[in-house]
Protein backbone atom coordinates (compact mmCIF):
# COMPACT_ATOMS: atom_id res chain seq x y z
CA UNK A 1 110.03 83.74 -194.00
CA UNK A 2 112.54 81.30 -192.55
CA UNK A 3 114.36 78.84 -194.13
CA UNK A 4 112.86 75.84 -192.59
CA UNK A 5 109.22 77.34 -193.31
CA UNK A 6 110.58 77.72 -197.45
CA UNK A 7 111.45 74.18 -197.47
CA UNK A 8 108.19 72.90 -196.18
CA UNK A 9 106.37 75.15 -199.03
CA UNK A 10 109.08 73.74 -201.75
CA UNK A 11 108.34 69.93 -200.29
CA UNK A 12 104.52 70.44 -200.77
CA UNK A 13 105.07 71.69 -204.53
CA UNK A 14 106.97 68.99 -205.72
CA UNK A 15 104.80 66.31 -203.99
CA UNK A 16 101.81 68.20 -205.59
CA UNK A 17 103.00 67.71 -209.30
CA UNK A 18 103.91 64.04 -208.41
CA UNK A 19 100.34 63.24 -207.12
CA UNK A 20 99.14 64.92 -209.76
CA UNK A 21 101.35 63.58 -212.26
CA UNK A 22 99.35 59.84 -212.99
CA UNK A 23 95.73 61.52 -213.08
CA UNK A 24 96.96 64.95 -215.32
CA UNK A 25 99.19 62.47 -217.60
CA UNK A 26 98.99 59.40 -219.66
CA UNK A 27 102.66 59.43 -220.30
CA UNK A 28 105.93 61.09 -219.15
CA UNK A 29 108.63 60.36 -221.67
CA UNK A 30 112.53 61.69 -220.87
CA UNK A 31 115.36 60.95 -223.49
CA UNK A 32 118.73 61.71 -222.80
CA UNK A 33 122.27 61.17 -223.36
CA UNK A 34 123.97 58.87 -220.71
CA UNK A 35 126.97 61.06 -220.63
CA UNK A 36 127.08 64.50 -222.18
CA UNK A 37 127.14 67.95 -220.17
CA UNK A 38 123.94 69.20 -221.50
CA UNK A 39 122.21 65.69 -220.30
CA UNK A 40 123.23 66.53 -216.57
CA UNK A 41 120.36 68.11 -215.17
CA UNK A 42 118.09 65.72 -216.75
CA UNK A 43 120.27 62.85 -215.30
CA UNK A 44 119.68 64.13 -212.03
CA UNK A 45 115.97 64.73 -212.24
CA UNK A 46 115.81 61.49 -212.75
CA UNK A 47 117.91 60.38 -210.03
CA UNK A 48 116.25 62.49 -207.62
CA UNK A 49 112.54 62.04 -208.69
CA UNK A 50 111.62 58.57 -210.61
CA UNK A 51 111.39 57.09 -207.38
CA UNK A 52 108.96 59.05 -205.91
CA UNK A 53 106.81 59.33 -208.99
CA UNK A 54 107.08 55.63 -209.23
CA UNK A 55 105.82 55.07 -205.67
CA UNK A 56 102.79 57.23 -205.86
CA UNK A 57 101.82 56.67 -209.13
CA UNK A 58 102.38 52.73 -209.66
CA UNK A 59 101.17 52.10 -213.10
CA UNK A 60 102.27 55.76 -214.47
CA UNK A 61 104.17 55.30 -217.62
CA UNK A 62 107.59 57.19 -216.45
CA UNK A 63 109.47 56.45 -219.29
CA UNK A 64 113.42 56.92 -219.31
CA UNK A 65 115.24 56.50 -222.52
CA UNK A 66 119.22 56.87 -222.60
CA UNK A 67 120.28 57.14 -226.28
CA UNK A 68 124.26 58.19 -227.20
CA UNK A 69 124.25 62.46 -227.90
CA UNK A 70 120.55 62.62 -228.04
CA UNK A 71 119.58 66.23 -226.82
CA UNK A 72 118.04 65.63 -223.44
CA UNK A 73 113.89 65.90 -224.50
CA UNK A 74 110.79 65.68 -221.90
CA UNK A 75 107.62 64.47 -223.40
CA UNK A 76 104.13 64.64 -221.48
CA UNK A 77 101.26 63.04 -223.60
CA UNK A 78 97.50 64.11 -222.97
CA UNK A 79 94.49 62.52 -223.45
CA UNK A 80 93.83 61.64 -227.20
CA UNK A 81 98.08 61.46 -227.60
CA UNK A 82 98.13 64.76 -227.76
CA UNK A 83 102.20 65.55 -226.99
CA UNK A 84 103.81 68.52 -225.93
CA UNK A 85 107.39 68.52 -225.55
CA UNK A 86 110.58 70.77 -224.49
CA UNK A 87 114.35 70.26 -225.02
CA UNK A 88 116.48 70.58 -221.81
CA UNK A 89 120.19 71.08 -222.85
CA UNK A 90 122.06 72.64 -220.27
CA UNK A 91 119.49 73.11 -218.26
CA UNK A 92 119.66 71.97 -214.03
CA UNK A 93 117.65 69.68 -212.61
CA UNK A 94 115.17 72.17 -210.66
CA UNK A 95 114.74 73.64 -214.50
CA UNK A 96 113.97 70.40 -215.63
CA UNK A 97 111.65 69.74 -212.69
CA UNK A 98 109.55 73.16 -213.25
CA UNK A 99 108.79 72.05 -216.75
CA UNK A 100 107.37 68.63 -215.71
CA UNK A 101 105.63 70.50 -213.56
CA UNK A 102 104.11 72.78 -216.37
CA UNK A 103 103.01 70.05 -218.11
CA UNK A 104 101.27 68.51 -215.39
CA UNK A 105 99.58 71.67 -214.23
CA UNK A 106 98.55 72.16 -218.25
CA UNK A 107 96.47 69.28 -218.20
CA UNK A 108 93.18 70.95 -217.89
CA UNK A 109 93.94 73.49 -220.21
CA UNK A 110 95.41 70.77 -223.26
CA UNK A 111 92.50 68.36 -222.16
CA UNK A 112 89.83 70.55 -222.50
CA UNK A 113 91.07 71.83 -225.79
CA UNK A 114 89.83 68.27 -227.29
């Protein structure tokens, strides 16, 4: 498999959790420290992806909160406010990214458990 062929399959991943995203979740909730080390890869998760979830899923709740040496924390709420959450210290951005995309793709699963 070539390179070019691996970023095409990569591309249609992340655009499937960010379709997904607005229809699997009623909220997405990051918190974060502006400026520790262990914030980092949520700070750039952001950066790279609140844009795009923004612009296919309008009225999505894509929460970011910045609060001074909070331990970086991603939030997805269900159906009923059911939560599930996951701390993120150290972790990179494409670590950050596959647990968003977790949560999304554990809709079914938490939804049905209702």
């Amino acid at each position: 498999i070539n390179a070019e062929y691996m970023g095409i399959i990569i591309f249609c991943q992340k655009m499937s959790w960010i379709s997904k995203v607005g229809s699997n979740l009623r909220e997405l909730r990051l918190i974060m420290c502006q400026t520790s080390s262990r914030s980092q890869g949520m700070r750039d998760f952001v950066l790279n992806n609140y844009n795009k979830v923004k612009d296919t899923n309008e009225n999505f709740p894509f929460i970011v909160r910045e609060c001074e040496d909070a331990d970086p924390l991603i939030v997805a709420r269900y159906r009923f406010g059911v939560e599930r959450k996951a701390y993120t210290s150290n972790l990179s951005s494409a670590e950050v990214e596959r647990i968003v995309q977790d949560f999304v793709e554990q809709a079914d699963k938490v939804n049905k458990q209702l």
